[in-house]
Protein backbone atom coordinates (compact mmCIF):
# COMPACT_ATOMS: atom_id res chain seq x y z
CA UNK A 1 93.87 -176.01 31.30
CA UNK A 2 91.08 -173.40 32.06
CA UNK A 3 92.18 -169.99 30.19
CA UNK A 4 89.84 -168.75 32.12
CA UNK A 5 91.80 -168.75 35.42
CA UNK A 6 93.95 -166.11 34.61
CA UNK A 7 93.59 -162.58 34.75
CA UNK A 8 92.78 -160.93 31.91
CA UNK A 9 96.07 -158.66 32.41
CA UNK A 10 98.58 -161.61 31.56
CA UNK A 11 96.58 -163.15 28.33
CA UNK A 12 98.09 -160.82 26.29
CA UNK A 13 101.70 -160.52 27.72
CA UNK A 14 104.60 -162.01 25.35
CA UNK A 15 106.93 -164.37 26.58
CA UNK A 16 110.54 -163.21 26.18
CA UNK A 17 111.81 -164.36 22.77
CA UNK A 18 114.93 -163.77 24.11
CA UNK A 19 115.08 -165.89 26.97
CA UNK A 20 113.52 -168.73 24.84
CA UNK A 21 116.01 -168.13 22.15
CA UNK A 22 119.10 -168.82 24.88
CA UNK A 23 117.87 -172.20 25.43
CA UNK A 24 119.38 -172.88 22.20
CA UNK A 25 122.60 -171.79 23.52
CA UNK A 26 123.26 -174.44 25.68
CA UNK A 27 124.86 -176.19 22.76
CA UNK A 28 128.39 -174.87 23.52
CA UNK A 29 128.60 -175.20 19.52
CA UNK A 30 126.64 -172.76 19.03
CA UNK A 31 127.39 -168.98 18.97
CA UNK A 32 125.04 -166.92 20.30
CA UNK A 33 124.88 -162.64 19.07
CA UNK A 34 121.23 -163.43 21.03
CA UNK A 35 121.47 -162.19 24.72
CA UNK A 36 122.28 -159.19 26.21
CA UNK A 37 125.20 -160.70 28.61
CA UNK A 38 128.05 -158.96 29.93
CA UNK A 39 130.99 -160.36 29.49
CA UNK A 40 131.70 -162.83 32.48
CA UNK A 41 135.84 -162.69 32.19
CA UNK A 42 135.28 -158.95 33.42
CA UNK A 43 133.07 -160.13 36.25
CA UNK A 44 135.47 -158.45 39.57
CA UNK A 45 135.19 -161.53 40.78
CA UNK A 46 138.31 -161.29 43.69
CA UNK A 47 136.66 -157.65 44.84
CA UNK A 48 133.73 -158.95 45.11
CA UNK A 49 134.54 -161.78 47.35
CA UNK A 50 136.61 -159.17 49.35
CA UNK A 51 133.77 -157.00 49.80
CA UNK A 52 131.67 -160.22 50.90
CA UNK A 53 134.19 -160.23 53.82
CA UNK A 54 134.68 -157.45 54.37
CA UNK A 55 130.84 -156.73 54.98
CA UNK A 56 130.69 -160.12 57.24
CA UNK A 57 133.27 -158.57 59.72
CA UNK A 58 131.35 -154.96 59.41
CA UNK A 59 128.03 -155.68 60.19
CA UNK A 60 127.30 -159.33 61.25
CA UNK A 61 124.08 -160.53 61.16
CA UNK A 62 122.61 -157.18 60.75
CA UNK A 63 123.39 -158.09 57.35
CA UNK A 64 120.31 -160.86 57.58
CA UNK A 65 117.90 -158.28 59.08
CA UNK A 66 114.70 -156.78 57.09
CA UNK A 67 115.02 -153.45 56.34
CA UNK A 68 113.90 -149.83 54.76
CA UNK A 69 111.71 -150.37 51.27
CA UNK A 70 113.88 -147.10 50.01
CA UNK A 71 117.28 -149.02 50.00
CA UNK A 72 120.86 -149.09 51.59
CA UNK A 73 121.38 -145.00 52.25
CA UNK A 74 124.87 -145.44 51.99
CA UNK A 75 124.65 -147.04 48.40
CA UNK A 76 121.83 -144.63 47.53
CA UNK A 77 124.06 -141.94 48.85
CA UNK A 78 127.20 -142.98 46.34
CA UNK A 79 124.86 -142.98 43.34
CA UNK A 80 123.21 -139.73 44.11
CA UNK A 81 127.54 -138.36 44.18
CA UNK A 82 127.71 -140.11 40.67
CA UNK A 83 124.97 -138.08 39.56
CA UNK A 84 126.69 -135.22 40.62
CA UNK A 85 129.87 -136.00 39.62
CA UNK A 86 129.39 -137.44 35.77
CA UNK A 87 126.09 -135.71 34.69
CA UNK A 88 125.82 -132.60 37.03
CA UNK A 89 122.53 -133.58 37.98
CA UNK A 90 121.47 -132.93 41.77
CA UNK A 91 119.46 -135.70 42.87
CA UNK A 92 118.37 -136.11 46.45
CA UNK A 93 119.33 -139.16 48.19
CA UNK A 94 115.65 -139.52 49.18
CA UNK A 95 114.93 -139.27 45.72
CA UNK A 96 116.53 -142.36 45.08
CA UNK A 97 114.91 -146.15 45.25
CA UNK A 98 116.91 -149.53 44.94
CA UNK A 99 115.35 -151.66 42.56
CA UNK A 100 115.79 -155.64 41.77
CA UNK A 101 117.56 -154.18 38.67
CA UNK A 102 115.97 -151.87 36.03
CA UNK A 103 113.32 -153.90 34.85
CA UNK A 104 111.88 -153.91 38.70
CA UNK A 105 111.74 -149.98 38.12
CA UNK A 106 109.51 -150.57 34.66
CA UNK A 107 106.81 -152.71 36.36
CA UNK A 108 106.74 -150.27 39.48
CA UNK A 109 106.24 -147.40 37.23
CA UNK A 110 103.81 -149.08 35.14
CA UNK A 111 101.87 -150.09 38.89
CA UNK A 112 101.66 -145.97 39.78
CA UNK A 113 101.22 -144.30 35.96
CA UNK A 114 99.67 -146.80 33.67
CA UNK A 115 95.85 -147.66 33.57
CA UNK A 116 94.63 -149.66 31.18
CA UNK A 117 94.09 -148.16 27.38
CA UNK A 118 96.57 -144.67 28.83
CA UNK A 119 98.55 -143.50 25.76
CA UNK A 120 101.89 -144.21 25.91
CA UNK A 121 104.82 -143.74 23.86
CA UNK A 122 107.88 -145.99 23.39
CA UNK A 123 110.29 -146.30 20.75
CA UNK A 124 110.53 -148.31 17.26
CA UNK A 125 112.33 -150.83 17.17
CA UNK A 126 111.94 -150.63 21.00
CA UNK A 127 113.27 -152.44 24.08
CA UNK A 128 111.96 -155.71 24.77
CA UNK A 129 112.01 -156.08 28.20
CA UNK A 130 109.99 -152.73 28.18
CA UNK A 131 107.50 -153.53 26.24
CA UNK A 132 106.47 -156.67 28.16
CA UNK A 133 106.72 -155.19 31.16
CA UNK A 134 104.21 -152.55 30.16
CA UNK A 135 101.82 -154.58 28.55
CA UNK A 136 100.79 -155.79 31.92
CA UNK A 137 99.42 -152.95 32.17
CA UNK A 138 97.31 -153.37 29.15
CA UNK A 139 98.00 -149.61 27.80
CA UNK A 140 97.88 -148.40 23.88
CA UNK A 141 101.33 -148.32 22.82
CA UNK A 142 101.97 -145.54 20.41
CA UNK A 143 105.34 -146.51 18.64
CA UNK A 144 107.62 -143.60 17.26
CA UNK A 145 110.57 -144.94 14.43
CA UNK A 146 113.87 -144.30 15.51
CA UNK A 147 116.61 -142.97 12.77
CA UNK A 148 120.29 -142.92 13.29
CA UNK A 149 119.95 -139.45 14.90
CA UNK A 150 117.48 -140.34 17.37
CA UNK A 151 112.88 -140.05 17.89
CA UNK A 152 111.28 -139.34 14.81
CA UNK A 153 110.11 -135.71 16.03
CA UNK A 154 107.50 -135.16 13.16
CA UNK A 155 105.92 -138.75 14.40
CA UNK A 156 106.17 -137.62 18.25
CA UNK A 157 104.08 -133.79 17.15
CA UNK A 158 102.00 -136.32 15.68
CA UNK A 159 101.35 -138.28 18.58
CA UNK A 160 101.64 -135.23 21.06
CA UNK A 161 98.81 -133.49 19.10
CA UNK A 162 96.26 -136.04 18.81
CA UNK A 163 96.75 -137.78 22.40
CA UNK A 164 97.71 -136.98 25.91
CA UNK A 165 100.51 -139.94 26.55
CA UNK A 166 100.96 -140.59 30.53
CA UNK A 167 104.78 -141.49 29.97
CA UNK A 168 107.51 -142.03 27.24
CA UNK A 169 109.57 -144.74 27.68
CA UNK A 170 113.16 -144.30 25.79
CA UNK A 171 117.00 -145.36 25.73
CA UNK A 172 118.69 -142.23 24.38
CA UNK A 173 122.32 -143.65 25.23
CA UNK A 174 123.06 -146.75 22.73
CA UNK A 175 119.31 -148.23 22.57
CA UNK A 176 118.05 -151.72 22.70
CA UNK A 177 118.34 -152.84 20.44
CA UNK A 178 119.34 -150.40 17.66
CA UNK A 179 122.37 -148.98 19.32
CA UNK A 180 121.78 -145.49 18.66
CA UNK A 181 121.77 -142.03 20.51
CA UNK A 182 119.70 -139.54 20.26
CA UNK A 183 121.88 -136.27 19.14
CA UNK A 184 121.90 -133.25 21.17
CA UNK A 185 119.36 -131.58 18.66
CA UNK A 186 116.98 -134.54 18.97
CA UNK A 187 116.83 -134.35 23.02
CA UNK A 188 116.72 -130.80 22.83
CA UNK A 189 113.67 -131.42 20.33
CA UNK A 190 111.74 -133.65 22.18
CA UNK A 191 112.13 -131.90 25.45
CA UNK A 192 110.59 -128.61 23.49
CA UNK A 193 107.41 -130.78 22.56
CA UNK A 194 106.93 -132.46 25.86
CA UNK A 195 107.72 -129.18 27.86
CA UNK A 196 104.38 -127.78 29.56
CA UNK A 197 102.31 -131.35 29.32
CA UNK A 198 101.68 -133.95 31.14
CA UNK A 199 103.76 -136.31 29.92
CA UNK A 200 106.64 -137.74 31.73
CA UNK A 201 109.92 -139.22 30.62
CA UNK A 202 111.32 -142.53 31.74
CA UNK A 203 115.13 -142.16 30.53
CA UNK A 204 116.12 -146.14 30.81
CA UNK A 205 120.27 -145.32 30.67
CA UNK A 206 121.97 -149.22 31.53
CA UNK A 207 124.39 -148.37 28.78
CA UNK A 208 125.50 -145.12 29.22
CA UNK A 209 128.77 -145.34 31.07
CA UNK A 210 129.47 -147.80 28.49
CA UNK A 211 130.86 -145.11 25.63
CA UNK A 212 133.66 -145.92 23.10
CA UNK A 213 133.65 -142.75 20.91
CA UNK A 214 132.32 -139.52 20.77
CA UNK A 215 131.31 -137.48 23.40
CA UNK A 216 128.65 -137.92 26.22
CA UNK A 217 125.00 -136.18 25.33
CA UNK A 218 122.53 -134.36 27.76
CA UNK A 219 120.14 -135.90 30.10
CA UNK A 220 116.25 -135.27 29.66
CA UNK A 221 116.96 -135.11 33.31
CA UNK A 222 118.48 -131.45 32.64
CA UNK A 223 116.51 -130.46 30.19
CA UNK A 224 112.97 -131.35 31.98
CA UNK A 225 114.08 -132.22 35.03
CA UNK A 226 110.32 -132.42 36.77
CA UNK A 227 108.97 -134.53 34.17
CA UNK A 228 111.66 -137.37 34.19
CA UNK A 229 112.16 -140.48 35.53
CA UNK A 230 115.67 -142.27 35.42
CA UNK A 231 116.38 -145.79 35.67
CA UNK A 232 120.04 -147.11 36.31
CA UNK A 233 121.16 -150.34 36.94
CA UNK A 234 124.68 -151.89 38.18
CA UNK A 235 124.13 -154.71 35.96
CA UNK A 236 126.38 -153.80 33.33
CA UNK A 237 129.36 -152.35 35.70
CA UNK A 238 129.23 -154.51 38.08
CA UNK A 239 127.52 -158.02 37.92
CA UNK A 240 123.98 -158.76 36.48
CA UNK A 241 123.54 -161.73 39.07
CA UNK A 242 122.66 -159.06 42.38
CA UNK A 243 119.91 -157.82 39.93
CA UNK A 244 120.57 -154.27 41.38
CA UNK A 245 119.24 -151.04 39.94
CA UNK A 246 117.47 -147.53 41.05
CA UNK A 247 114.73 -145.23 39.96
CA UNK A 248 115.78 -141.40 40.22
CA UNK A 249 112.39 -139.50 40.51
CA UNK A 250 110.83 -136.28 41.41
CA UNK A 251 109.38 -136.70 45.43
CA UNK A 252 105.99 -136.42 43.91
CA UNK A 253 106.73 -139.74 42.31
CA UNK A 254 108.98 -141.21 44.61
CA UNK A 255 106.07 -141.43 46.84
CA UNK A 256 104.38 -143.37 45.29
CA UNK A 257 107.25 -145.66 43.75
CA UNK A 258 107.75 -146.39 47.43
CA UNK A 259 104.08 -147.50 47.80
CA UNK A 260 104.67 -149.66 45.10
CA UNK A 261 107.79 -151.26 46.00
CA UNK A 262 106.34 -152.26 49.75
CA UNK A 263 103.74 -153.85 48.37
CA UNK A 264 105.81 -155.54 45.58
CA UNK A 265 108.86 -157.14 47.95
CA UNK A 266 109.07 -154.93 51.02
CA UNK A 267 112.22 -154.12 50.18
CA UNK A 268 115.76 -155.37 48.01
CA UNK A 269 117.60 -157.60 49.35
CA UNK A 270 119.52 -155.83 51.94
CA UNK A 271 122.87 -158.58 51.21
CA UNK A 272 123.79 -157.89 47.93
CA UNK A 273 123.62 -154.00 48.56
CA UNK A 274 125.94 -154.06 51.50
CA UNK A 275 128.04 -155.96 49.36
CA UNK A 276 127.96 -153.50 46.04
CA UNK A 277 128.58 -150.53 48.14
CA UNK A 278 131.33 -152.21 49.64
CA UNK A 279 132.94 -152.86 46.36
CA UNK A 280 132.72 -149.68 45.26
CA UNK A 281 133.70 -148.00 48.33
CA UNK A 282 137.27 -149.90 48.04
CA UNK A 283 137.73 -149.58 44.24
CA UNK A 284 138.36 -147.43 41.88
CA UNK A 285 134.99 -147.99 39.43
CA UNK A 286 136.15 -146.09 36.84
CA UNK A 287 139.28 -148.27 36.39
CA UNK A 288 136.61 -150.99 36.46
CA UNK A 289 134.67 -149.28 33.94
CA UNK A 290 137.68 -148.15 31.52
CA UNK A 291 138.78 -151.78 31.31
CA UNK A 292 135.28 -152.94 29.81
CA UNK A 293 134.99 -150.28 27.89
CA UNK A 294 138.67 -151.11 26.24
CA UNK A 295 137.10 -154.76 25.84
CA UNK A 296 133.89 -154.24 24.76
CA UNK A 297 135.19 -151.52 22.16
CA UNK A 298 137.87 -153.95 20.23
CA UNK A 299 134.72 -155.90 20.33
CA UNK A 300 132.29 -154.38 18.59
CA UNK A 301 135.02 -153.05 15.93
CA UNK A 302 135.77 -157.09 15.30
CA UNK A 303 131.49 -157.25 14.73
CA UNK A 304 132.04 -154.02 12.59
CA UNK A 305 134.87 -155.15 10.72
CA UNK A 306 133.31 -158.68 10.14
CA UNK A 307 129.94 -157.30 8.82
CA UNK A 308 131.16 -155.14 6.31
CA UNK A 309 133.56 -158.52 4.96
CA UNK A 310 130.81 -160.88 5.76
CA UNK A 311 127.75 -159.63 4.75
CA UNK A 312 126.92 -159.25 0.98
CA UNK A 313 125.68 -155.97 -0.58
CA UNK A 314 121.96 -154.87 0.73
CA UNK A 315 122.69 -155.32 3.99
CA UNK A 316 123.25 -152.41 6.77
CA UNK A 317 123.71 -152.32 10.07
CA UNK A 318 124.13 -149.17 11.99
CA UNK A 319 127.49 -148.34 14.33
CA UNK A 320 126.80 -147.50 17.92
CA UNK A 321 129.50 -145.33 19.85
CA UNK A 322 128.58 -147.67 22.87
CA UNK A 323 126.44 -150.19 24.99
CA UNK A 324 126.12 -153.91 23.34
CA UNK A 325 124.33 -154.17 20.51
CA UNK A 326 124.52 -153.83 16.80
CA UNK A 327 121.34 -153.54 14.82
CA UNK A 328 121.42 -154.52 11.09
CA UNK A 329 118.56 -154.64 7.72
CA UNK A 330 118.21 -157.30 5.46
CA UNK A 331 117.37 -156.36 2.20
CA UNK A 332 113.40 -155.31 2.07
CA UNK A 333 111.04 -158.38 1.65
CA UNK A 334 113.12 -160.87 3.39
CA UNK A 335 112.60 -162.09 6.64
CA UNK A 336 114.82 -162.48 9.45
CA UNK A 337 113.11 -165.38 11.19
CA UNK A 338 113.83 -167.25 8.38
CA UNK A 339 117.29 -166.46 8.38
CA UNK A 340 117.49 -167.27 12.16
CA UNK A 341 116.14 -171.17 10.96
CA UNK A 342 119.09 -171.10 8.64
CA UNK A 343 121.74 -169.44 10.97
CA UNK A 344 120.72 -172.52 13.33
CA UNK A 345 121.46 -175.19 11.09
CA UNK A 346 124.85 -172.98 10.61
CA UNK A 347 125.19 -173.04 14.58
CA UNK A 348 124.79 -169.45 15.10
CA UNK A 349 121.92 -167.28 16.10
CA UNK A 350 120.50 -163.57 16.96
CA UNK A 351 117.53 -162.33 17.87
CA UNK A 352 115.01 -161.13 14.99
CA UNK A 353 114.11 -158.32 14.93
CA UNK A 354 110.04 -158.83 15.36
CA UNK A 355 110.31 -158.90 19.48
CA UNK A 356 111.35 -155.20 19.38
CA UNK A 357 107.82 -153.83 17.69
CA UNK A 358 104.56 -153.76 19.25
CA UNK A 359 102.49 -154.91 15.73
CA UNK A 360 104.89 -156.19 13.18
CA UNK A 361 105.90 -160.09 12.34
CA UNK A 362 108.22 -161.06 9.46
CA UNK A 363 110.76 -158.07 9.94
CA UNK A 364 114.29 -157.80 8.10
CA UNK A 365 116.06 -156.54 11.16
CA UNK A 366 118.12 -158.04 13.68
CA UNK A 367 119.43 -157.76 16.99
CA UNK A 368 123.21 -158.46 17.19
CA UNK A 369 125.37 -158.36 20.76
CA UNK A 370 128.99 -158.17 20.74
CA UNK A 371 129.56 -158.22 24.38
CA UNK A 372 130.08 -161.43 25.84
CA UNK A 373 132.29 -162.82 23.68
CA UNK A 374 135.97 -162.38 22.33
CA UNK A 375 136.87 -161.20 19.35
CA UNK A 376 137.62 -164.53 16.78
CA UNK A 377 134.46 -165.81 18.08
CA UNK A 378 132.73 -162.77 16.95
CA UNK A 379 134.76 -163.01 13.31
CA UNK A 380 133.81 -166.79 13.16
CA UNK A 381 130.48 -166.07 14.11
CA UNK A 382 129.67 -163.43 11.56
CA UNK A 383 131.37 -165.37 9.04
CA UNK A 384 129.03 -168.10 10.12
CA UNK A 385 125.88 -165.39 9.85
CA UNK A 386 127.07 -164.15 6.21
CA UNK A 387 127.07 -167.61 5.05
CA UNK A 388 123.56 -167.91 6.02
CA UNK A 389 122.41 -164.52 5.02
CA UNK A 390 123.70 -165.39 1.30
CA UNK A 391 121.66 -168.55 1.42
CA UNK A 392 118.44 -166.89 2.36
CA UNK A 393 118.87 -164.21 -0.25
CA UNK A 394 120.12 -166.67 -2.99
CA UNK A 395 116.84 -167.06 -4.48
CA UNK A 396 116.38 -163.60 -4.82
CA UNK A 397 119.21 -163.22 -7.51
């Protein structure tokens, strides 16, 4: 076919190595440390249906009706509480948009910030869905390495002084894909370099109420609270399936994010909003919440506990306090596509870690998630992964 057909916009665009990746997964033989899936055994599956009902005999076929682009008030009304309630933020209900989850929020914010060749700055390894999302957009990525601590700040003075970025994308709460949170000293950092410019903050936080140690860290929302944007997303507390999320944003913004979002879909779908708000109207969320969290903990202490058995010397891997995903280093000069064409013939797979950068092939990282599967899996599975990992690096000795 004709190339020339499409817009110039999408030529560029990646296709989701992730979603291609799960294809592979179909073989129930197979484990897969490759997507990004809750686990579907803590689905609330009962409430749910309750709620379903419950909404039916509440509001009938009003249910069915179109309605405001801003979202549900009522469920925009419980999150802005949340706020209040687990981060001390303020935020305006009318500051508040419903999303078809998070990654609705990214494109919408790339639609009202991003022109084409605007500076922007995301993070290294950074989150897939992110950076295609943006690349629509056809912007100049400016990448910043992450370390265990959080941003590189001497790259972001770097960056700061030389351009004038229109947003920075980040996950300070367990990134995707590394895992890792930015320190207290780190936010308060990067807030001190962005304060007084232009630039404004999208704080992507999916994984935030997900925390199995330590102690919960500031929002850029605090500490520069006109210049950032949060996204949020009931994904991974709820369900992923009503692809529900929100943007938080200044009005300024929010006026504009509205634009965008009646021109994208008019509005969510009014069903599946009556029906979260519902849920979490007659439960008790944090219960919800506390029991994936116990889950999802013993979890990624099996992945842990496995890696440091499993893998041979040379290989690291960093150890998130929360979210879903472990992030680990080959040895330099080996690649981790080629151990993914190994790990297959050993019926296991990840996700390499070349998606995650803007400009790199042939990396020696890797994406591993420990959430949507139980705990011997995980053992066999990165007993499995060592295995392979000693076969790629057997020629090396």
């Amino acid at each position: 076919m004709n190339n020339n057909i499409f817009a110039d916009r999408i030529n560029d665009v990646p296709r989701s190595f992730i979603r291609e990746i799960l294809k592979v997964a179909i073989d129930h033989s197979v484990i897969s440390f490759a997507g990004g899936l809750p686990n579907r055994e803590l689905f609330p599956e009962k409430e749910l249906r309750q709620a379903t009902e419950k909404v039916f005999d509440t509001y009938g076929k009003d249910i069915f009706q179109y309605a405001n682009s801003e979202g549900f008030y009522g469920l925009r009304e419980y999150i802005s509480k949340r706020y209040h309630e687990k981060k001390n933020l303020d935020i305006p209900v009318d500051n508040i948009l419903i999303t078809n989850g998070s990654q609705q929020g990214l494109d919408l914010i790339g639609k009202i910030l991003v022109n084409e060749r605007d500076d922007i700055i995301i993070e290294e390894p950074g989150y897939l869905g992110a950076i295609q999302a943006l690349s629509i957009f056809k912007p100049k990525f400016n990448t910043i390495p992450l370390h265990d601590y959080g941003l590189d700040i001497a790259g972001l003075r770097t960056v700061m002084s030389a351009k004038q970025p229109k947003i920075m994308y980040c996950v300070p709460n367990f990134q995707n894909p590394s895992g890792i949170s930015y320190s207290e000293d780190n936010r308060s950092e990067i807030a001190e370099i962005l304060k007084n410019t232009g630039t404004i903050i999208i704080e992507d936080d999916p994984y935030g109420e997900l925390r199995y140690s330590g102690i919960s860290k500031t929002s850029f929302k605090t500490l520069l609270p006109e210049n950032t944007v949060l996204l949020g997303s009931f994904s991974k507390i709820v369900v992923p399936g009503f692809r529900l999320g929100w943007i938080a944003a200044p009005a300024h913004i929010m006026d504009k994010l509205i634009v965008a979002k009646q021109a994208a879909d008019l509005h969510t779908t009014h069903f599946t909003q009556y029906i979260v708000y519902q849920y979490l109207k007659d439960n008790d969320i944090d219960a919800h919440i506390a029991k994936i969290k116990d889950v999802y903990g013993k979890q990624l202490q099996a992945m842990l506990n496995s890696m440091e058995k499993e893998f041979p010397d040379g290989v690291t891997h960093t150890s998130p306090e929360g979210g879903m995903f472990v992030w680990a280093r080959l040895p330099e000069h080996t690649s981790s596509r080629k151990l993914l064409e190994l790990s297959m013939q050993d019926k296991v797979i990840f996700v390499p870690g070349d998606p995650f950068y803007v400009n790199r092939q042939e990396t020696n990282t890797m994406r591993l998630n420990f959430s949507c599967m139980n705990e011997d899996t995980i053992r066999s599975g990165i007993s499995r992964l060592g295995k392979s990992i000693n076969k790629l690096l057997r020629p090396l000795t």
